[in-house]
Protein backbone atom coordinates (compact mmCIF):
# COMPACT_ATOMS: atom_id res chain seq x y z
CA UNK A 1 77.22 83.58 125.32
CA UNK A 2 76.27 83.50 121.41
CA UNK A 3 76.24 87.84 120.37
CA UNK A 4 73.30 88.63 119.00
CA UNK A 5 69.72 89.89 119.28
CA UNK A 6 69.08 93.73 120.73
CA UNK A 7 72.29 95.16 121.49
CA UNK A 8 72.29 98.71 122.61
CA UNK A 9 75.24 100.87 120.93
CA UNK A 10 75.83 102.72 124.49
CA UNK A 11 76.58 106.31 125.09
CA UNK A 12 79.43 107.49 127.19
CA UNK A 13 78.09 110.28 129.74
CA UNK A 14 80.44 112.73 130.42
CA UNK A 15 80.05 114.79 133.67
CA UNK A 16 79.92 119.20 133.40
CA UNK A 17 83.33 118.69 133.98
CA UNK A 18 84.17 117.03 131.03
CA UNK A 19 85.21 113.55 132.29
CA UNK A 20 83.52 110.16 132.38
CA UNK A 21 80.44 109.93 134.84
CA UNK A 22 80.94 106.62 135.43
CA UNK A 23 78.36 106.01 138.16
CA UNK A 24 75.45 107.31 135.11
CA UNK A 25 77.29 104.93 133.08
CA UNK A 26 76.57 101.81 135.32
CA UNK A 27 73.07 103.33 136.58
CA UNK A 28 71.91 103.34 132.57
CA UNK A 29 73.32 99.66 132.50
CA UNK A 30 71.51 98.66 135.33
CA UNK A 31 68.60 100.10 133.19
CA UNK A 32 69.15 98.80 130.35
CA UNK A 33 69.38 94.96 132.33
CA UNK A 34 66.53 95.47 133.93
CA UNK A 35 64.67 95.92 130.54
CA UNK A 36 66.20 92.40 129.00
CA UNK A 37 69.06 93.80 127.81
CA UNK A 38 71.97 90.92 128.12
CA UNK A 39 75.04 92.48 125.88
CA UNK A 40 75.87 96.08 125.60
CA UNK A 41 78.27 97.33 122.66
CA UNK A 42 80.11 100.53 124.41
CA UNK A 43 82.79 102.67 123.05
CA UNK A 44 81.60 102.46 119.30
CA UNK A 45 80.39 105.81 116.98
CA UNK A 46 77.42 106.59 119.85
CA UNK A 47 79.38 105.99 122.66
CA UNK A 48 81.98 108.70 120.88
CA UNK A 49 84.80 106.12 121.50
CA UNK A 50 87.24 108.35 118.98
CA UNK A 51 86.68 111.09 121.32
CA UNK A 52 87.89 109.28 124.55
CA UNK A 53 91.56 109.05 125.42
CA UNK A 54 92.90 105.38 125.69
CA UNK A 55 93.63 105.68 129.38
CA UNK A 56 89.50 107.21 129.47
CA UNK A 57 88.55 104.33 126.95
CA UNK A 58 90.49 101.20 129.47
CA UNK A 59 88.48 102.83 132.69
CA UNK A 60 85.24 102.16 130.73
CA UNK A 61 85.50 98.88 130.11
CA UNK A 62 87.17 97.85 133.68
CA UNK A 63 84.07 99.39 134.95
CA UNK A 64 82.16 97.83 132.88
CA UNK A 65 83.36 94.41 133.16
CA UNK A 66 82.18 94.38 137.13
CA UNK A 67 79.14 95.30 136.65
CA UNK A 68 77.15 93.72 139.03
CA UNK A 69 74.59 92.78 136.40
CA UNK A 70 77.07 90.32 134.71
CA UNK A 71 76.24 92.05 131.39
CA UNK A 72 78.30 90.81 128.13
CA UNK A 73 80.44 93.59 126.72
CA UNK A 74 81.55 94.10 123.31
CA UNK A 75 83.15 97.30 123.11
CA UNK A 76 84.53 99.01 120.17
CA UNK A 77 88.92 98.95 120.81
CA UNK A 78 89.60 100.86 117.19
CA UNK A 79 92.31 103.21 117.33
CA UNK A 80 93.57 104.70 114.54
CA UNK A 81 97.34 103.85 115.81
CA UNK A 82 97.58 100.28 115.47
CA UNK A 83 99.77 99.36 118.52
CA UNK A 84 97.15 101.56 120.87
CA UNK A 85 94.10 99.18 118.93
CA UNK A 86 96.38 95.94 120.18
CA UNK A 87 97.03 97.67 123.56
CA UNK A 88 92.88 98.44 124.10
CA UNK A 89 91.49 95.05 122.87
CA UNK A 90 94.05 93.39 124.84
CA UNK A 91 93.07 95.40 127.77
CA UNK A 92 89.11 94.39 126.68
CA UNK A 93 89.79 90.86 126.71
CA UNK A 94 91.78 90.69 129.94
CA UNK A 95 89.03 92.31 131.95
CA UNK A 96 86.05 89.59 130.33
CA UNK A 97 85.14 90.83 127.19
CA UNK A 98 82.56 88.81 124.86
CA UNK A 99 85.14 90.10 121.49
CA UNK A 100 86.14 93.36 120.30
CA UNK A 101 84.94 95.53 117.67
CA UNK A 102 87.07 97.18 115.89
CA UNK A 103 86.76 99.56 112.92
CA UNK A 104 89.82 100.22 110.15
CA UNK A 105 91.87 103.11 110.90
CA UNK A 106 90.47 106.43 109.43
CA UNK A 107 93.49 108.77 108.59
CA UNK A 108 95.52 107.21 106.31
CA UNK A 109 94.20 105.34 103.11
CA UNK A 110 93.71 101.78 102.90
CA UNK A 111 96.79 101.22 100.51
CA UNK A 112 96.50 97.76 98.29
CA UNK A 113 95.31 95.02 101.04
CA UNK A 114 96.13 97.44 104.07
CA UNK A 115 92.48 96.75 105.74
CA UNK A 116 93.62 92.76 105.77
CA UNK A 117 97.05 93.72 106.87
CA UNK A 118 96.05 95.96 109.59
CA UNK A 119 93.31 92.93 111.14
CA UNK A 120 95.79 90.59 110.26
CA UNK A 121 98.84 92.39 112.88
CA UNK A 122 95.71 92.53 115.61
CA UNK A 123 94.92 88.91 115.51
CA UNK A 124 98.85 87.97 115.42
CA UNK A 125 99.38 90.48 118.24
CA UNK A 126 95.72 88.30 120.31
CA UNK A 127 95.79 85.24 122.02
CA UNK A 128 93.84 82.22 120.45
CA UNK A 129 91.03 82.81 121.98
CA UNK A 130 89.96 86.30 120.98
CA UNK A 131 87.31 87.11 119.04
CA UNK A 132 87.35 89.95 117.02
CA UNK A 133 84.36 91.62 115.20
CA UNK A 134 84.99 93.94 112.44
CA UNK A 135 83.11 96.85 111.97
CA UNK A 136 82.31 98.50 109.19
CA UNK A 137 81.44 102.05 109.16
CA UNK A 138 82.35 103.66 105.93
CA UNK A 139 80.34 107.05 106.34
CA UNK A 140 83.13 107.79 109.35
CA UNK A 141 86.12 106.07 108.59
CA UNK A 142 86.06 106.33 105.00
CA UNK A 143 87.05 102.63 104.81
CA UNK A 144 84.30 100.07 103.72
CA UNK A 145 84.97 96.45 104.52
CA UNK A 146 84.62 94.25 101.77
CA UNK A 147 83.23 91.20 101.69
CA UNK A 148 86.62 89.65 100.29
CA UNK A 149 88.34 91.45 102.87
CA UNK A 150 86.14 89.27 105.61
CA UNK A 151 86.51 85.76 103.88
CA UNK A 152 90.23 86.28 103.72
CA UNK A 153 90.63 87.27 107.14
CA UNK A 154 88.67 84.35 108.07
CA UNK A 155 90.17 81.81 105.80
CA UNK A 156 93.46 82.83 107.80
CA UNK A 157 92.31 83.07 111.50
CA UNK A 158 89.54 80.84 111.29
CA UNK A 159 86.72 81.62 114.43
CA UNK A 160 88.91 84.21 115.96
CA UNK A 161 87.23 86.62 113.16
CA UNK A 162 84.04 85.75 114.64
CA UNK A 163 81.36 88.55 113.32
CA UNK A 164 81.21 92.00 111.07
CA UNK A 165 79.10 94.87 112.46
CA UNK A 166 77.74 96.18 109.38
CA UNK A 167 77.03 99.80 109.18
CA UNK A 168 77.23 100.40 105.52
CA UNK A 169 73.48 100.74 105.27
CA UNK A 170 73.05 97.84 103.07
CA UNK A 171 71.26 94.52 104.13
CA UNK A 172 72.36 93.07 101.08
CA UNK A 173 75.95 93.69 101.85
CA UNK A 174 75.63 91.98 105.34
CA UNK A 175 73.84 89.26 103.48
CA UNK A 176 76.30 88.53 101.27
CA UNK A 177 79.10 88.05 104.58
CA UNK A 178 76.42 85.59 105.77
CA UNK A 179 76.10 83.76 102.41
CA UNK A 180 80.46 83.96 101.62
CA UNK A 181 81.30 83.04 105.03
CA UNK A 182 79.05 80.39 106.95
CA UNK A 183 79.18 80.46 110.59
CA UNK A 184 80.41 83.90 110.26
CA UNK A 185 77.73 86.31 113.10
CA UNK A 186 76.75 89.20 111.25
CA UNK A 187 75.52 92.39 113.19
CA UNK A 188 73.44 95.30 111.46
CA UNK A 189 74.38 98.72 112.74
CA UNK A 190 71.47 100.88 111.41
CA UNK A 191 68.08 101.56 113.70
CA UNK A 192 66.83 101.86 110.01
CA UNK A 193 66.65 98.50 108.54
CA UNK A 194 66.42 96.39 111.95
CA UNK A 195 63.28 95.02 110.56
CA UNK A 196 64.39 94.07 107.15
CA UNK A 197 67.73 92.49 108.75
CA UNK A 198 66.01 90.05 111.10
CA UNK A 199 64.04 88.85 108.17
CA UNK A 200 67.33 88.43 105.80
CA UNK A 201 68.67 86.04 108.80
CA UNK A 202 71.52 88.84 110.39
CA UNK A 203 72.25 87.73 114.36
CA UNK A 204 71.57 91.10 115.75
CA UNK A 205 71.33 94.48 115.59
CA UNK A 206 73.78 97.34 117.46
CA UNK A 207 71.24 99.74 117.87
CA UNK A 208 71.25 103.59 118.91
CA UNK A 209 67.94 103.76 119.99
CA UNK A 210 67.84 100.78 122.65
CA UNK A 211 69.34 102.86 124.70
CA UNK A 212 66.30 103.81 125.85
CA UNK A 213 63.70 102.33 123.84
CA UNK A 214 65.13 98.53 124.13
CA UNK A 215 61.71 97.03 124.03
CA UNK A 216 60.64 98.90 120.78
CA UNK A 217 63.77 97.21 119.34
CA UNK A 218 62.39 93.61 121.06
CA UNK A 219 59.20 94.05 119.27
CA UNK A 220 60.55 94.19 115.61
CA UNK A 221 62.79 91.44 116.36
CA UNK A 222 59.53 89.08 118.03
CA UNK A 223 57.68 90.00 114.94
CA UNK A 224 59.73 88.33 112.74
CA UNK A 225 60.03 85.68 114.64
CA UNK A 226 56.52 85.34 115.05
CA UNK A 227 56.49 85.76 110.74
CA UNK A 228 55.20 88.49 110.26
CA UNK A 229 57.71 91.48 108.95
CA UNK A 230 57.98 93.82 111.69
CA UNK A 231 56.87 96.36 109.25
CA UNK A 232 54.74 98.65 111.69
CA UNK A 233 57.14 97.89 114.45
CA UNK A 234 60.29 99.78 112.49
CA UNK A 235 57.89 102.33 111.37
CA UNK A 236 57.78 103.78 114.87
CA UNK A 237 61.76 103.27 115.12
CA UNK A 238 61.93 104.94 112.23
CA UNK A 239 60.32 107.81 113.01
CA UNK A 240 62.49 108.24 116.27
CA UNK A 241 65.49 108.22 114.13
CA UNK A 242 64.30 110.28 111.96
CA UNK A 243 63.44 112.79 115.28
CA UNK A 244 67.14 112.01 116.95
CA UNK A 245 68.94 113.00 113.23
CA UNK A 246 67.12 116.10 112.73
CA UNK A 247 69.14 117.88 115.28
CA UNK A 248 72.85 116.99 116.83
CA UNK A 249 72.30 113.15 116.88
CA UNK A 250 74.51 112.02 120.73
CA UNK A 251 72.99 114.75 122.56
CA UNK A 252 69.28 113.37 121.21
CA UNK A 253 70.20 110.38 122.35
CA UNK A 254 71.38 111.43 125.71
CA UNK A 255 68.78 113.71 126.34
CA UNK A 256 66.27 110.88 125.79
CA UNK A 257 68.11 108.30 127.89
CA UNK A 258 67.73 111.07 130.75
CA UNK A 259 63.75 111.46 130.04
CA UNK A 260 63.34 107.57 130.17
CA UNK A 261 65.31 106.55 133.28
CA UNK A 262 65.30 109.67 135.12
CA UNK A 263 69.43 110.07 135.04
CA UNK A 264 70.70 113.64 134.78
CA UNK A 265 71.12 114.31 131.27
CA UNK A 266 74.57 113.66 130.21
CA UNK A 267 77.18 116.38 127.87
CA UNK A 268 78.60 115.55 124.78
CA UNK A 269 82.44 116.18 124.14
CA UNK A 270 83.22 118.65 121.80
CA UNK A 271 83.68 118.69 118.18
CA UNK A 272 79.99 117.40 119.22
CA UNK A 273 77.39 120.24 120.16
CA UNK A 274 74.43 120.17 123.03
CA UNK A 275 70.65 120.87 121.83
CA UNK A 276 69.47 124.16 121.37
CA UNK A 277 66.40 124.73 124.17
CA UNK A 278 63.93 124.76 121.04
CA UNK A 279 65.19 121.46 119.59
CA UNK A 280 64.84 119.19 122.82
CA UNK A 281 61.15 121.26 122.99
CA UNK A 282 60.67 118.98 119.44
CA UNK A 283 62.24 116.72 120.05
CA UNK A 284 60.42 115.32 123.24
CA UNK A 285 57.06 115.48 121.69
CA UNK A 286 58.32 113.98 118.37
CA UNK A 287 59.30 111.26 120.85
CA UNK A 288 56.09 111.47 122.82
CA UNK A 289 53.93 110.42 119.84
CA UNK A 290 55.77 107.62 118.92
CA UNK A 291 55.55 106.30 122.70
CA UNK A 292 52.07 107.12 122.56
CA UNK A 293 51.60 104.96 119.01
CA UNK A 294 53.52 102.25 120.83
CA UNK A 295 51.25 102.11 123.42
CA UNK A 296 48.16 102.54 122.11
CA UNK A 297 49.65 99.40 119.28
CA UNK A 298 49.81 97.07 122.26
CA UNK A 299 46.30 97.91 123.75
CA UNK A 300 44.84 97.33 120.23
């Protein structure tokens, strides 16, 4: 399949125990098919991939991969030891997986061309056919991909660096990977500017919020399609961002998966904290009135 269009950024539920609950995982899957979505991105910055072991990481994506709803996975395999990244996206690949997406490592600086050097030992270490999407996500790793840093990589390996995720914030740095290297699939990574990045021509968007809101995502993207600019559609996704960064942003977004399809509500792994009782009070009828805008939009 081509990657693009609504792709939720999943979260990783983790039982009272503190492991995986992998039967939530596949129920909100199931979910999330039901409701159109066709590729899921787990193990990324919302699915609090760092915080997984590698052994914790490889039992996602085997369960993943046979899910009975056939669902296209492109899971983040980013480790900051290089020979554990090769070992995951291997492992990814193996088991079915669409690509990878990986992020630079986040410890050490990138010293001279070390972001190249460190895609270029992952694709040597692949088979041909991988496809590898780099993702960039300064604001954590502390390591922005350039756009130089693409169009080299690609010059070199050709389709096997098949797409960017871009979280830097900027359309206009995604934009200018589209414009450098044609044929290249750029991915936004911000719920924020899903609007303005289906107008600017980006494939997709690896969204937060579609975890439980997929539709709401659907709707900015079928406005601009339609072409009109999705304007009023990302104000209400806005807003919900705003509600789900106002207080410890995973457990938002787990607590609202559980209100929408009726799973238990999941943990977060530490350093990560739970919502205080009066924040999930707000924060379900901050998310209330932008359902109820929703709504009422469609009926008008």
């Amino acid at each position: 399949m081509t990657v693009g269009g609504v792709i939720p950024a999943v979260v990783t539920p983790f039982a009272s125990g503190g492991g995986v609950d992998l039967d939530a995982l596949d129920a909100h899957v199931s979910w999330l098919h039901a409701h159109g979505i066709r590729c899921i991105a787990p193990l990324g910055t919302n699915g609090e991939g760092p915080s997984l072991s590698l052994p914790e990481r490889a039992l996602v994506i085997e369960r993943l991969a046979a899910h009975p709803s056939g669902v296209a996975l492109l899971p983040g395999t980013g480790a900051t030891s290089l020979p554990e990244t090769i070992e995951l996206s291997r492992y990814a690949l193996e088991h079915g997986a669409e690509g990878v997406l990986v992020a630079p490592p986040s410890f050490f600086p990138s010293e001279r061309d070390g972001t190249v050097r460190y895609y270029a030992a992952l694709l040597d270490a692949l088979s041909a056919e991988a496809r590898v999407y780099l993702y960039n996500v300064p604001a954590y790793t502390g390591v922005p991909i350039e756009v130089a840093d693409v169009a080299a990589l690609r010059e070199a390996y050709g389709e096997r660096v098949a797409g960017v995720k871009d979280s830097g914030g900027r359309v206009a740095h995604s934009v200018a990977m589209l414009e450098a290297v044609p044929g290249l699939t750029v991915l936004s990574g911000s719920d924020g500017t899903v609007a303005e990045a289906f107008r600017a021509g980006l494939h997709g968007v690896v969204s937060a919020l579609a975890n439980f809101v997929p539709e709401l995502v659907e709707e900015i993207r079928a406005a601009v399609r339609r072409g009109g600019d999705g304007e009023a559609e990302q104000a209400r996704l806005s807003r919900l961002r705003e509600a789900t960064k106002a207080v410890p942003q995973r457990a938002a977004l787990k607590a609202l998966v559980a209100q929408v399809t009726g799973l238990p509500r999941a943990a977060v792994r530490p350093p990560l904290a739970e919502l205080e009782p009066a924040e999930l009070d707000v924060l379900t009828q901050q998310f209330a009135g932008v359902v109820r805008r929703q709504t009422i939009g469609k009926e008008t």
